[in-house]
N, C-alpha and C. Protein backbone atom coordinates (compact mmCIF):
# COMPACT_ATOMS: atom_id res chain seq x y z
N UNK A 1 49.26 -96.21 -22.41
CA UNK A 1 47.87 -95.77 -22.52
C UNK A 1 47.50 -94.88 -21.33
N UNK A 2 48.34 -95.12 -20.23
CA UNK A 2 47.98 -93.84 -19.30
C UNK A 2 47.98 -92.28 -19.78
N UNK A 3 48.17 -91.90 -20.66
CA UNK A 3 48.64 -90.80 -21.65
C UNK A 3 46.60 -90.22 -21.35
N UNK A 4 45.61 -91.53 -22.12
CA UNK A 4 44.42 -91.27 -22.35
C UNK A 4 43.87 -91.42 -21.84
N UNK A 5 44.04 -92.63 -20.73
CA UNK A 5 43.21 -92.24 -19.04
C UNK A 5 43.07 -91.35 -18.54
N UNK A 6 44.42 -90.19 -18.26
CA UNK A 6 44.70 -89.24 -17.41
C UNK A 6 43.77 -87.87 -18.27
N UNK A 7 43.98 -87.67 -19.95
CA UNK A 7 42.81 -86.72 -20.56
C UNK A 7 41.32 -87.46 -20.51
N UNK A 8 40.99 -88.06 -20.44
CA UNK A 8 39.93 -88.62 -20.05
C UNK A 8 39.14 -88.59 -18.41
N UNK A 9 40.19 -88.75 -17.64
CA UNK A 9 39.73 -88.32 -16.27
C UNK A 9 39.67 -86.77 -15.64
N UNK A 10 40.76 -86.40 -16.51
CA UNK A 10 40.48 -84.86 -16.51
C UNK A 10 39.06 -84.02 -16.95
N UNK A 11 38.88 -84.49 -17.86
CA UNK A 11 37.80 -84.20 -19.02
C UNK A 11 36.15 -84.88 -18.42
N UNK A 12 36.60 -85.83 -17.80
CA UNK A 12 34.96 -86.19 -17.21
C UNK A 12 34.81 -85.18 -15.45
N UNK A 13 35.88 -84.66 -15.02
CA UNK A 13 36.01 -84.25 -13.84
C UNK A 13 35.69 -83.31 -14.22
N UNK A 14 35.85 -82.23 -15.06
CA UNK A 14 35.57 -81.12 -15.85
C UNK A 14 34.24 -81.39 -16.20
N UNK A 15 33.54 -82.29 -17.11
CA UNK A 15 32.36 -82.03 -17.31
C UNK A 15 31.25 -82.23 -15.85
N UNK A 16 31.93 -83.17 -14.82
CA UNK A 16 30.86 -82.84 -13.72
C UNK A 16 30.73 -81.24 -12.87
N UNK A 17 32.16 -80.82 -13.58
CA UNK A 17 32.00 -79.36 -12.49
C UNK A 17 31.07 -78.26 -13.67
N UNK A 18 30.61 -78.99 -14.78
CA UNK A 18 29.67 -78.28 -15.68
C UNK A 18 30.53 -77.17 -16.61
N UNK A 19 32.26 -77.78 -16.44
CA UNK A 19 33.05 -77.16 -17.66
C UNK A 19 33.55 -77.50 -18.74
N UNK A 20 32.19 -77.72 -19.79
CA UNK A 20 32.27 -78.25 -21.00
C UNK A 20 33.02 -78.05 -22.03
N UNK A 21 33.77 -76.62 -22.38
CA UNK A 21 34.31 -76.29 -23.00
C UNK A 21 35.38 -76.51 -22.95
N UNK A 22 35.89 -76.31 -21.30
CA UNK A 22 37.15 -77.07 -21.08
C UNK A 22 37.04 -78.91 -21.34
N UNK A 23 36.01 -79.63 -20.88
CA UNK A 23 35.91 -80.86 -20.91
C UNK A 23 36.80 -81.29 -22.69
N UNK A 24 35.91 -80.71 -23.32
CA UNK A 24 35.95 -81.14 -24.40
C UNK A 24 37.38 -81.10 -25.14
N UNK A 25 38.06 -80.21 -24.68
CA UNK A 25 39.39 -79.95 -25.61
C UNK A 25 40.08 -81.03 -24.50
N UNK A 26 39.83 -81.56 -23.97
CA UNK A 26 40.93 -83.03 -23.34
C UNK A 26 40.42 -84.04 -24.13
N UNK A 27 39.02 -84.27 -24.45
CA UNK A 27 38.26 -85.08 -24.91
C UNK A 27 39.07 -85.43 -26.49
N UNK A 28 38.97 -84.21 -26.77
CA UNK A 28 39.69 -84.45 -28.39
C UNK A 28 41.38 -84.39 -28.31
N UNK A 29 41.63 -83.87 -27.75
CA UNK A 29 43.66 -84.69 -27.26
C UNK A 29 43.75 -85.80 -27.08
N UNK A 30 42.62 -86.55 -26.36
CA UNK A 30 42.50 -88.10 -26.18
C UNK A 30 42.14 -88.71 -27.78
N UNK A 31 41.47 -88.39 -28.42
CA UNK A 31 40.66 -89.09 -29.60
C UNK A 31 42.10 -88.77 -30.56
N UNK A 32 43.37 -86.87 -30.28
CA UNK A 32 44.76 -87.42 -31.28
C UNK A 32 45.14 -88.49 -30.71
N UNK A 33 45.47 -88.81 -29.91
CA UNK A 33 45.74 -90.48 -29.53
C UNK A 33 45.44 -91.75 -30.25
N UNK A 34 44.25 -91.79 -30.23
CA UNK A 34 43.42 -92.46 -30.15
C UNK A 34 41.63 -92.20 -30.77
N UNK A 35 41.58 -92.86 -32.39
CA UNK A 35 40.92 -92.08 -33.29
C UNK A 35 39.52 -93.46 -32.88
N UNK A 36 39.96 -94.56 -32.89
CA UNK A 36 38.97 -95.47 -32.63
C UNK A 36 39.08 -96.24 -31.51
N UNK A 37 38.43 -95.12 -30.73
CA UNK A 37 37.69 -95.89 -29.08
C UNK A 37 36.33 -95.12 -29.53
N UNK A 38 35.41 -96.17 -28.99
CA UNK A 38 34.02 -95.27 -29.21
C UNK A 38 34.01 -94.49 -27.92
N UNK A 39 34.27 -94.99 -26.58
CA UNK A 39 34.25 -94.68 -25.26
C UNK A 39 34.43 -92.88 -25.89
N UNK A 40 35.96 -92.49 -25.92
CA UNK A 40 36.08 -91.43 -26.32
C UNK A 40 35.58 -90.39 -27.41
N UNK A 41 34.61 -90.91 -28.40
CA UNK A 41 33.95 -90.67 -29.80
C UNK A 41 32.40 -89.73 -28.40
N UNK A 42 32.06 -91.12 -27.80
CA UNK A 42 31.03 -90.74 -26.80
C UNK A 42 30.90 -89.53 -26.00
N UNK A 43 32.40 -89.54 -25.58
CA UNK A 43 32.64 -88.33 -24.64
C UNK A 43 32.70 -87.05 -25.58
N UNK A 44 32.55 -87.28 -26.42
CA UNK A 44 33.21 -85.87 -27.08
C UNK A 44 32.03 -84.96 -27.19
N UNK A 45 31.07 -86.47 -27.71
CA UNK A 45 29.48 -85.98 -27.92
C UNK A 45 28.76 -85.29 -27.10
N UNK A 46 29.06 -86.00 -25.89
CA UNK A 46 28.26 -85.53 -24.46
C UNK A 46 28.96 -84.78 -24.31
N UNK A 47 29.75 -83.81 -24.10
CA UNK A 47 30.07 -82.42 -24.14
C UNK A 47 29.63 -81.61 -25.08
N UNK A 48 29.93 -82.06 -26.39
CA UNK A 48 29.58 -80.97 -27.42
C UNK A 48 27.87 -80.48 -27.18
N UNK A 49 27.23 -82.30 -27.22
CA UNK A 49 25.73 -81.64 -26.52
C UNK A 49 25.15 -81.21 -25.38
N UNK A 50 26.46 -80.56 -24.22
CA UNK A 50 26.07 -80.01 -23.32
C UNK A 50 26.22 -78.48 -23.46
N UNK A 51 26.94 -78.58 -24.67
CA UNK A 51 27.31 -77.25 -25.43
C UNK A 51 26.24 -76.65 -26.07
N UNK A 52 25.38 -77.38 -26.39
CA UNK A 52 24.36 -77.18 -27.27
C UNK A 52 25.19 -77.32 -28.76
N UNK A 53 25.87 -77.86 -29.24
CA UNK A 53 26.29 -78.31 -30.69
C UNK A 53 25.89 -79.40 -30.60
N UNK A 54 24.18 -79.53 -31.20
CA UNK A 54 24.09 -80.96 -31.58
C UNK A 54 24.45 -81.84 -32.10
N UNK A 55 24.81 -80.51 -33.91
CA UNK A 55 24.72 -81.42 -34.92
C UNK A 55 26.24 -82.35 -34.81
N UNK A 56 27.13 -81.27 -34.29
CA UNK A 56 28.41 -82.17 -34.04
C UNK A 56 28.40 -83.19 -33.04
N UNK A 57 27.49 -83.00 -31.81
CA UNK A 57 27.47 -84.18 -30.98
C UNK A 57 26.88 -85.00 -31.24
N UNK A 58 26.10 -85.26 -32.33
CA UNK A 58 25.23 -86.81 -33.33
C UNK A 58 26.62 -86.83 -34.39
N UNK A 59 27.19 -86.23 -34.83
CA UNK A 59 28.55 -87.03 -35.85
C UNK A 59 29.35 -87.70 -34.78
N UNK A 60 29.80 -87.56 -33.51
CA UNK A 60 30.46 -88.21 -32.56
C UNK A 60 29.83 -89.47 -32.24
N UNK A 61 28.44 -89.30 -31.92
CA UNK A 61 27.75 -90.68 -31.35
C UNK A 61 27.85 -91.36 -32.35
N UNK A 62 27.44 -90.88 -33.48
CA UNK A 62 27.13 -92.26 -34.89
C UNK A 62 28.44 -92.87 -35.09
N UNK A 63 29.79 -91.56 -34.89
CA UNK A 63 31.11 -91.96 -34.80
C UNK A 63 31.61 -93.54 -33.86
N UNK A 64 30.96 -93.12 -32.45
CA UNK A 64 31.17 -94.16 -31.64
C UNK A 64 30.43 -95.32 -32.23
N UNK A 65 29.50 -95.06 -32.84
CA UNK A 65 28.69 -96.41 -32.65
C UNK A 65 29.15 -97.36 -34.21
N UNK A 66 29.76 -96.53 -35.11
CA UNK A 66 30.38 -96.89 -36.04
C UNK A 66 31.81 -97.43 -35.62
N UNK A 67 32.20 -97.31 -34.99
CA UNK A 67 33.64 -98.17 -34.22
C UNK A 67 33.08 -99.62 -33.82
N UNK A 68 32.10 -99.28 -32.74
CA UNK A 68 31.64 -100.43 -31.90
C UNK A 68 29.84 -100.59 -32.16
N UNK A 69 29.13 -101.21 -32.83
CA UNK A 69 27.56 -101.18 -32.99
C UNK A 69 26.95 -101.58 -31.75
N UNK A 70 27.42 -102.20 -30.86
CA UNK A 70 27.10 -102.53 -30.20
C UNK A 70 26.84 -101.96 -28.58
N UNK A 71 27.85 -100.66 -28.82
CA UNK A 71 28.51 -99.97 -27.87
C UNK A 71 27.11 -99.74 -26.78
N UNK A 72 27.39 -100.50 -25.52
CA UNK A 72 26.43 -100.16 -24.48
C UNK A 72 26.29 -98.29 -23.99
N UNK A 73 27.36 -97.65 -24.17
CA UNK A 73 27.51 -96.33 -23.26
C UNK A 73 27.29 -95.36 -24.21
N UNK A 74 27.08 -95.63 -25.76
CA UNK A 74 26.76 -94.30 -26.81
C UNK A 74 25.41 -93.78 -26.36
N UNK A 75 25.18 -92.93 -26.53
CA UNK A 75 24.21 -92.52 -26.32
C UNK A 75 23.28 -91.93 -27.27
């Protein structure tokens, strides 16, 4: 699983330097991995809606929250 830590830490390091576009294409290499983590469903969102693609960053969240209902970090 270090495979999806390492696109995942890439990808949140990227979105703090405000490079979403890049963020996001680690975001979704992590999710070929790995189709049901909401964690990663989440991340995809919060990029896409820093992108301004809403409508795709609400199919990600409902995505995450459809994995996990409960999910504390969807947003």
């Amino acid at each position: 699983m270090g495979d999806i830590e390492d696109l995942v830490k890439k990808g949140q390091s990227l979105m703090d330097d405000g490079k979403f576009d890049d963020a996001l294409g680690f975001f979704e290499q992590a999710l070929l991995l790995n189709q049901n983590d909401p964690d990663l469903w989440n991340n995809k969102g919060i990029a896409l809606r820093s992108l301004g693609r809403y409508e795709e960053s609400m199919f990600c969240f409902n995505k995450s929250l459809e994995i996990e209902p409960r999910d504390k970090n969807a947003s």
